[in-house]
Protein backbone atom coordinates (compact mmCIF):
# COMPACT_ATOMS: atom_id res chain seq x y z
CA UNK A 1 107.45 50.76 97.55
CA UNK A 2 105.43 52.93 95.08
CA UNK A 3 105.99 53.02 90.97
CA UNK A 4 108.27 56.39 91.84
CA UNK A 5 110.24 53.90 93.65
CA UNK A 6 110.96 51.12 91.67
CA UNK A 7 111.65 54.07 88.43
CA UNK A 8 114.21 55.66 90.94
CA UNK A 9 115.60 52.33 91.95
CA UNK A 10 116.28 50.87 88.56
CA UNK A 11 117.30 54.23 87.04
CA UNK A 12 120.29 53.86 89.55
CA UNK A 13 120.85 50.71 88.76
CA UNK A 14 121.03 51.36 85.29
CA UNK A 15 123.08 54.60 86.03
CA UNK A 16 125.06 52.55 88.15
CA UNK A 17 125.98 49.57 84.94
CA UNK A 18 126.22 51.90 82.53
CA UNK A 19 128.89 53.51 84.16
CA UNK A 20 130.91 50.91 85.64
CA UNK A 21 131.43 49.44 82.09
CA UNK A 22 132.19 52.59 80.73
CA UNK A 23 135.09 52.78 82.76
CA UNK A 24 135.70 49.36 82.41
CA UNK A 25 136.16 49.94 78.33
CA UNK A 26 137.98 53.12 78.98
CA UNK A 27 140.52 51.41 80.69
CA UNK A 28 140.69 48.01 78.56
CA UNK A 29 140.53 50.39 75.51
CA UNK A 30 143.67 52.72 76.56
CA UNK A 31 145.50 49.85 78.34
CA UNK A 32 146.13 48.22 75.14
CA UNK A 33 146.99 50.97 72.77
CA UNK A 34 149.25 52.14 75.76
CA UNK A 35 150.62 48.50 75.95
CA UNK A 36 151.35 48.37 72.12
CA UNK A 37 152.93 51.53 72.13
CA UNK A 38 155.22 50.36 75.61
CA UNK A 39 156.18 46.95 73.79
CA UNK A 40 156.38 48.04 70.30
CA UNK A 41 158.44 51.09 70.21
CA UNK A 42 161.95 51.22 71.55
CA UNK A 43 161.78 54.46 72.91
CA UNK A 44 158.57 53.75 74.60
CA UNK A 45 155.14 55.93 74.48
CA UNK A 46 155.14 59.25 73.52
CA UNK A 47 152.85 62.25 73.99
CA UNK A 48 150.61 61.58 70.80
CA UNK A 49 150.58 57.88 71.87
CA UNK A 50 148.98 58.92 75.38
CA UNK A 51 146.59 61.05 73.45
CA UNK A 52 145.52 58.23 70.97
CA UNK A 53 145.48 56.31 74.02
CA UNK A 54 142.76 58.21 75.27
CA UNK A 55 140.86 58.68 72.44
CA UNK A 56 140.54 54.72 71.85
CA UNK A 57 139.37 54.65 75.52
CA UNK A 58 136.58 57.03 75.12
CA UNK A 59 135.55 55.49 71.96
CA UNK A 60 135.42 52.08 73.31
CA UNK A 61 133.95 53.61 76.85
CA UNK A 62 130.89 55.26 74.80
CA UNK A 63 130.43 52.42 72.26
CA UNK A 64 129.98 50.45 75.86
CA UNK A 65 127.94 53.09 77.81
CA UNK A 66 125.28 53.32 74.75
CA UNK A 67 125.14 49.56 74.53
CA UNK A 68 124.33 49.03 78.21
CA UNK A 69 122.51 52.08 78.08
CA UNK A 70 120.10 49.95 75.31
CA UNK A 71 120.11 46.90 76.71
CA UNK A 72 118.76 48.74 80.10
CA UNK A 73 115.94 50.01 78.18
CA UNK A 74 114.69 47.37 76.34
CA UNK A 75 114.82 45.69 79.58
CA UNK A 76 112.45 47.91 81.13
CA UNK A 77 110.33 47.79 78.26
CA UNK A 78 110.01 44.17 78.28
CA UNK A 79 109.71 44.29 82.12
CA UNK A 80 106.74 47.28 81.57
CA UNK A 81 104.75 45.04 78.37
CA UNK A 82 104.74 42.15 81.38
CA UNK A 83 103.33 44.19 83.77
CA UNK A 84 100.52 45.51 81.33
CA UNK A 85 99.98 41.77 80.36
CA UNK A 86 99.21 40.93 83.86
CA UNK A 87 97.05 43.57 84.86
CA UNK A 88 95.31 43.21 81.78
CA UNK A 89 94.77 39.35 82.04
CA UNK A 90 93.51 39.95 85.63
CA UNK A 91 90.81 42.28 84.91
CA UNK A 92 89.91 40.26 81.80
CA UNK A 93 89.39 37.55 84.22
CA UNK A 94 87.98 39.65 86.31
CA UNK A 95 85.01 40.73 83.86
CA UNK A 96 84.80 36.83 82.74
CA UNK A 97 83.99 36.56 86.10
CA UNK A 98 80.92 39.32 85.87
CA UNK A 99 79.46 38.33 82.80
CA UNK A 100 79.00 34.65 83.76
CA UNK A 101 77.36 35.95 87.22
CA UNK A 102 75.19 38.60 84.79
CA UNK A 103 74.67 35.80 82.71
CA UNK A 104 73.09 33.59 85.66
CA UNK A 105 71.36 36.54 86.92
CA UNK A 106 69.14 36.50 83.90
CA UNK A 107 68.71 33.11 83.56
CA UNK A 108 67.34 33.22 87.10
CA UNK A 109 64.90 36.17 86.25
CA UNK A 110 63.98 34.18 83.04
């Protein structure tokens, strides 16, 4: 599997967490304002209650979405700095290689 592929790959995986704990919030979030509303009121929830409701859940769905969201990038990041880091240390000891065999090579000639 190419670069393209892995990008793709981990782009819906981070598609994929960022929206399962968005709804995840969004339901936690509502769930407990709707809750509240069921156990503290006599009359039970209202209209404005289901609309609150909501508005907690997408709060607490966004706040959760961005936070994955970041988490998922400094991931790849970190994951991208490590692959740089190898690649670099192998040609480095790549060329340590070369200058110790130009190095003999002129100690031959001299």
């Amino acid at each position: 599997m190419g670069v393209v592929g892995h990008l793709l790959g981990g782009l819906r995986r981070a598609i994929g967490r960022i929206l399962l704990w968005f709804l995840i919030f969004g339901i936690i979030g509502a769930a407990i304002v709707e809750g509240a509303a069921f156990f503290g009121t006599k009359g039970g929830p209202t209209t404005i209650t289901h609309i609150i409701a909501a508005a907690i859940g997408l709060t607490l769905a966004y706040a959760a979405g961005l936070t994955v969201l970041m988490v998922e990038v400094i991931r790849f990041l970190v994951g991208a700095v490590r692959e740089a880091e190898k690649t670099v240390e192998g040609e480095m000891g790549n060329l340590g290689g070369i200058v110790g065999e130009v190095g003999k090579a002129i100690e031959k000639r001299l």
